[in-house]
Protein backbone atom coordinates (compact mmCIF):
# COMPACT_ATOMS: atom_id res chain seq x y z
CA UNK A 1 200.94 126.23 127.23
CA UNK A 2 199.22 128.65 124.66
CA UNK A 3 198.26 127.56 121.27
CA UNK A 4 201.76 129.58 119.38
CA UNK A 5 203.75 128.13 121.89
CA UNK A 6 202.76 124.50 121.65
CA UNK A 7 202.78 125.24 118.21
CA UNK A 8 206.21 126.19 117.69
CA UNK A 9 207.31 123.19 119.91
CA UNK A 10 205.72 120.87 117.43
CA UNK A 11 208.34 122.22 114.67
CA UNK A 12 211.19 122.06 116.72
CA UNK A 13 210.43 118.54 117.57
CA UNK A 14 210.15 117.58 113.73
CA UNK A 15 213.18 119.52 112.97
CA UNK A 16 214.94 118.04 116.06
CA UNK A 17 217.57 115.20 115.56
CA UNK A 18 214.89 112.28 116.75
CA UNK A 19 215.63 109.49 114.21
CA UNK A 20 211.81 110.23 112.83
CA UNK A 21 213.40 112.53 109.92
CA UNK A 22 211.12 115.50 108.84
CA UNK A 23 210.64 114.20 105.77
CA UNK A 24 208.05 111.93 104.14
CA UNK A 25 210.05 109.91 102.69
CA UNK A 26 211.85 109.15 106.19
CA UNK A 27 208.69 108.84 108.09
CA UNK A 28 207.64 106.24 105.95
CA UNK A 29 211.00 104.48 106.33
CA UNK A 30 210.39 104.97 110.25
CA UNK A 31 206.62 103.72 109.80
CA UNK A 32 205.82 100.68 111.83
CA UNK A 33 204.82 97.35 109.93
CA UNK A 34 201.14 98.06 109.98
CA UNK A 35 201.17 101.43 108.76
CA UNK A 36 203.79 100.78 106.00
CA UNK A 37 201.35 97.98 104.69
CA UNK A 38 198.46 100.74 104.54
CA UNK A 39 201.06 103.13 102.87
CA UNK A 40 201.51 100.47 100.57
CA UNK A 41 197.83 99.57 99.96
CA UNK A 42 196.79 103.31 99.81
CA UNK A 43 199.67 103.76 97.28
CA UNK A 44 198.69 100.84 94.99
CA UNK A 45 194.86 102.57 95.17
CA UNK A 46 196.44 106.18 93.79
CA UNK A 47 198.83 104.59 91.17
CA UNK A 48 195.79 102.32 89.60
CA UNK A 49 193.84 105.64 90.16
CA UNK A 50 195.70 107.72 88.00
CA UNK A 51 196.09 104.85 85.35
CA UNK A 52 192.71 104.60 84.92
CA UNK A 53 192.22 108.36 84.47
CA UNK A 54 194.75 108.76 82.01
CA UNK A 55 193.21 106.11 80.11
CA UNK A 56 189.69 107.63 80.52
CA UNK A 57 190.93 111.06 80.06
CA UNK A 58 192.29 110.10 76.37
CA UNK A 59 189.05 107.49 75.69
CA UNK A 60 185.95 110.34 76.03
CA UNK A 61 188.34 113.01 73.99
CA UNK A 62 188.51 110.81 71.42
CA UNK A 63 184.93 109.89 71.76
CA UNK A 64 183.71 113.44 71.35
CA UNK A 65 185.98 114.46 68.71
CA UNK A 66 184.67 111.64 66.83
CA UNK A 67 181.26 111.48 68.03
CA UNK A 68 181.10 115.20 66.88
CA UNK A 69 182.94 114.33 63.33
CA UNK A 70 180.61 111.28 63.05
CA UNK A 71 176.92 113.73 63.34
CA UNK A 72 178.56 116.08 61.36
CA UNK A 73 179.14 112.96 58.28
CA UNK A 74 175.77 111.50 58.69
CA UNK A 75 173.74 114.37 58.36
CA UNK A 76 175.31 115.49 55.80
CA UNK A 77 175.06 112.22 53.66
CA UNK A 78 172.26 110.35 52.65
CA UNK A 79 173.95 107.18 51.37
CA UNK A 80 174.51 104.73 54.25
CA UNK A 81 176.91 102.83 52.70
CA UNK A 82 179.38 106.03 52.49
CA UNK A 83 178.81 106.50 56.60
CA UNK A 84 179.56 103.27 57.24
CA UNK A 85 182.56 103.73 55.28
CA UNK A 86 183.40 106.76 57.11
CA UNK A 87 182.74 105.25 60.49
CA UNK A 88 185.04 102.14 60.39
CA UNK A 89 187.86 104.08 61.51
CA UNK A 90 186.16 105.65 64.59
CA UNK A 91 186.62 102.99 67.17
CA UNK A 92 185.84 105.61 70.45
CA UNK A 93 182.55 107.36 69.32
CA UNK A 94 180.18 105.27 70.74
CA UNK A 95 177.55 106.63 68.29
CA UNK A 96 179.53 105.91 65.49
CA UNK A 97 179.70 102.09 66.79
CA UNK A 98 175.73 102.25 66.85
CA UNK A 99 175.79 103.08 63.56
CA UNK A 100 178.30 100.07 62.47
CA UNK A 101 176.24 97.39 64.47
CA UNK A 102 172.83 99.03 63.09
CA UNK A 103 174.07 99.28 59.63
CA UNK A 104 175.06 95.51 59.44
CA UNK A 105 172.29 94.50 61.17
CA UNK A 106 169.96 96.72 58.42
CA UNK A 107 171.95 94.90 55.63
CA UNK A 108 171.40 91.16 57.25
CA UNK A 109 167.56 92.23 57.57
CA UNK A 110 167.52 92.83 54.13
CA UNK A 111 169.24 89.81 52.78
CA UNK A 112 166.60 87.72 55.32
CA UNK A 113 163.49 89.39 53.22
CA UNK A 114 165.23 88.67 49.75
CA UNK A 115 165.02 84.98 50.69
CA UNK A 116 161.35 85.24 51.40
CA UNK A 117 161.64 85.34 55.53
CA UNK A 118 159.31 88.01 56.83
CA UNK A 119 160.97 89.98 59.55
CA UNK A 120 159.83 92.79 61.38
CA UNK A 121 162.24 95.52 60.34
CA UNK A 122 161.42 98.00 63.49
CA UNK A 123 161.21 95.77 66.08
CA UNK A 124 164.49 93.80 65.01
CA UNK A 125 166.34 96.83 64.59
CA UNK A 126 165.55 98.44 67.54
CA UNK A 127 166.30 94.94 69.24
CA UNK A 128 169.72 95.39 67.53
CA UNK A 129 170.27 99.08 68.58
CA UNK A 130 169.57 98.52 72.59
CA UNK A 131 172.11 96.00 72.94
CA UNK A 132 174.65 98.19 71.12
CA UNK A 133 173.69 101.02 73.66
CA UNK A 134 174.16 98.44 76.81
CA UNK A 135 177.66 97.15 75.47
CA UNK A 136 178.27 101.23 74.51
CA UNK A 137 177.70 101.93 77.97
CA UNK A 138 179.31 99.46 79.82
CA UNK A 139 182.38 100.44 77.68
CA UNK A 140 182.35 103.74 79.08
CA UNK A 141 181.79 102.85 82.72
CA UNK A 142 184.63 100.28 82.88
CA UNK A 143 187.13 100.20 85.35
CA UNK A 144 185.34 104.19 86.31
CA UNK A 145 183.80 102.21 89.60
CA UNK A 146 187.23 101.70 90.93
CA UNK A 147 187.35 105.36 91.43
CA UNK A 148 184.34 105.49 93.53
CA UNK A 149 185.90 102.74 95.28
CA UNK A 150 188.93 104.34 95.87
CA UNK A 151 187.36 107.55 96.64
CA UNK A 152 185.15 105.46 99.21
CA UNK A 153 187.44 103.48 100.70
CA UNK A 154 191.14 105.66 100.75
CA UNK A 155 190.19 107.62 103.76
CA UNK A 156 188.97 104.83 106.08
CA UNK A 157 192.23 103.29 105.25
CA UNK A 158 194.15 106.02 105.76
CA UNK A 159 192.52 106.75 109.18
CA UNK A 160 192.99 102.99 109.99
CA UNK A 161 196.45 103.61 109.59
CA UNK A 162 196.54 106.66 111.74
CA UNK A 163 194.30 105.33 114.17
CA UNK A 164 196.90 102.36 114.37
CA UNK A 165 199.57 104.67 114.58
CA UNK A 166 198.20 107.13 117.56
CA UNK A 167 197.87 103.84 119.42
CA UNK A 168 201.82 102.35 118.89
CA UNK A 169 202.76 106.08 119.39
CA UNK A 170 200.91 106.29 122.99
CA UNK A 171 201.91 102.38 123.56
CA UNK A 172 205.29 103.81 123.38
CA UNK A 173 204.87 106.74 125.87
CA UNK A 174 203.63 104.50 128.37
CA UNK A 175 206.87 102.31 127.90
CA UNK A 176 208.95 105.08 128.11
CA UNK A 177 207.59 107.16 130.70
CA UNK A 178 207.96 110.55 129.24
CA UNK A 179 205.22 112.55 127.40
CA UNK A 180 207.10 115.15 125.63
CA UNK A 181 206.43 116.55 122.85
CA UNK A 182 209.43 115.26 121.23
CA UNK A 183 208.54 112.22 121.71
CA UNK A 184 204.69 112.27 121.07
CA UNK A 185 205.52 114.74 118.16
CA UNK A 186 207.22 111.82 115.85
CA UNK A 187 204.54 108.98 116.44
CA UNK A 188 201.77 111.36 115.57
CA UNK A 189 203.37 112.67 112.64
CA UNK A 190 203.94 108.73 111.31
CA UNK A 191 200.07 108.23 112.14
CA UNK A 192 199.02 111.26 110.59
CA UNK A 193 201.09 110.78 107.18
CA UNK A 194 198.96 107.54 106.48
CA UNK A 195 195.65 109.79 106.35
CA UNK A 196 197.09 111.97 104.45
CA UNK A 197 197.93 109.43 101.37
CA UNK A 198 194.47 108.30 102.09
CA UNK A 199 193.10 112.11 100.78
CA UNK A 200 195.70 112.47 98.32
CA UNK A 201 194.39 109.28 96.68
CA UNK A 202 190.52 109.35 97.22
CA UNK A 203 190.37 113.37 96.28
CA UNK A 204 191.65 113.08 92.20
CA UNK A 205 189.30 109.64 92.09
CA UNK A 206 186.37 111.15 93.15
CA UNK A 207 187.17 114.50 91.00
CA UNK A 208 187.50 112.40 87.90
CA UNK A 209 185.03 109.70 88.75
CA UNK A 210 181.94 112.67 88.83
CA UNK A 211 183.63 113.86 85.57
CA UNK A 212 183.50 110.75 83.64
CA UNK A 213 180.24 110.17 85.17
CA UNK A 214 179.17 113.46 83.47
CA UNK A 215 180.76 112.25 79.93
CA UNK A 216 179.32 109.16 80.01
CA UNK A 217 176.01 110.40 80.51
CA UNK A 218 176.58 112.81 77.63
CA UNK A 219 177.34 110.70 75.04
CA UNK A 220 174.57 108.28 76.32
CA UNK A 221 172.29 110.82 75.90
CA UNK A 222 173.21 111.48 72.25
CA UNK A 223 173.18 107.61 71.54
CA UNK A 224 169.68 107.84 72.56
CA UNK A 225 168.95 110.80 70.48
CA UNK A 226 170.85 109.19 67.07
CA UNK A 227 169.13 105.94 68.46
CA UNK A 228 165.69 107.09 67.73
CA UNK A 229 166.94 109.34 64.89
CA UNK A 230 168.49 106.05 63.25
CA UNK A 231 165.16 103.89 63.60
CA UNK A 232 162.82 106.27 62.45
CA UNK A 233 165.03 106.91 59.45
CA UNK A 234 165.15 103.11 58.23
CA UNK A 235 161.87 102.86 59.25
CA UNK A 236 161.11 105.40 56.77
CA UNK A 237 163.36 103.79 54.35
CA UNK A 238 161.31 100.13 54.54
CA UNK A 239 158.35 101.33 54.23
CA UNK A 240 159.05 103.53 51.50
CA UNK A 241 160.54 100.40 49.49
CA UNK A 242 157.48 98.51 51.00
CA UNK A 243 154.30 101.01 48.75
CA UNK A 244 157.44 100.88 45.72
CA UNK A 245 156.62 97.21 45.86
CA UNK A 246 153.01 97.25 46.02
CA UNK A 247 153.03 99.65 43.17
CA UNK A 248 154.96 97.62 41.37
């Protein structure tokens, strides 16, 4: 049997009247118990998938349209109080919550050295500004490792499921006696469909989870950049106020 001719067999035993059904919907009707559960499990992997990249998807546009707004509003203002105003609205920018947590944190530093406690403004305030960058990240990076889990994972699932699948389909040729193609055609096709979902859900999670990867690390690489812009900035500020004082 040549390759066209085993080939057109295969179509005409899909097509046939088996009980299989050519389509997918009916194959997984027709799926046995094991390989329905891995449908199933595959399926819930894809749905929670594409959940999470909407969610992302909307999350670092925001982010950059506001990230980009905020830069443009602090560099073009001097008074902090004004930014902060600016910024309250701008919950995705992760710089812009930087700003927020080092701006309070700049105004509590202040009110501890009207009272008479001496507090090292640098050192506090970069204290301040690292654990806004941790929590910043972390933001970003939630639920994103369930795509590289899912991307991981999907296809050794899937080829569980087919593996499974292969082996019922054979177990039945042996019970049967006959190793036609219309009857091997059918059980192969229901093993082969659970791979399948397995691809179709690890392929858009590892596509988006590389993408967010790359967003992430953009915006953490400007929170670095305002980070040390920030610091050096009120560090100016205090000492500044500090030879004002002196003078005094």
């Amino acid at each position: 049997m040549n390759i066209f001719h085993f080939l057109s067999s295969l179509s005409a035993a899909f097509s046939a009247d088996t009980g299989f059904g050519s389509g997918i919907i009916q194959r997984f009707v027709d799926a046995g118990p094991v390989v329905k559960l891995v449908l199933f499990i595959l399926i819930g992997f894809s749905v929670t998938s594409w959940t999470i990249i909407f969610i992302k998807l909307r999350f670092f546009r925001n982010a950059r349209q506001e990230t980009d707004y905020f830069l443009d509003v602090f560099w073009d203002s001097t008074d902090l109080s004004e930014i902060y105003k600016e910024s309250k609205e701008l919950i995705y920018s992760p710089v812009a919550q930087m700003f927020k947590r080092g701006y309070t944190e700049l105004v509590r530093i202040k009110k501890m050295q009207v009272s008479g406690s001496k507090v090292s403004v640098s050192e506090t305030f970069e204290r301040s500004l690292r654990r806004v960058t941790i929590h910043e990240n972390s933001r970003m990076e939630k639920a994103v490792a369930f795509l590289a889990t899912t991307g991981n994972t999907a296809p050794f699932i899937g080829l569980f499921g087919t593996v499974w699948g292969i082996m019922e389909s054979f177990s039945g040729i042996a019970s049967s006696g006959s190793a036609s193609l219309a009857v091997v055609a059918p059980g192969i096709a229901e093993a082969l469909i659970a791979t399948a979902v397995g691809l179709a859900a690890a392929i858009p999670a590892v596509i988006a989870f590389n993408y967010f990867n790359s967003k992430a690390a953009k915006l953490g690489a400007e929170m670095e950049i305002f980070s040390a812009d920030f610091l050096s900035l009120v560090v100016r500020q205090s000492m500044k106020v500090s030879v004002s004082t002196e003078q005094d």
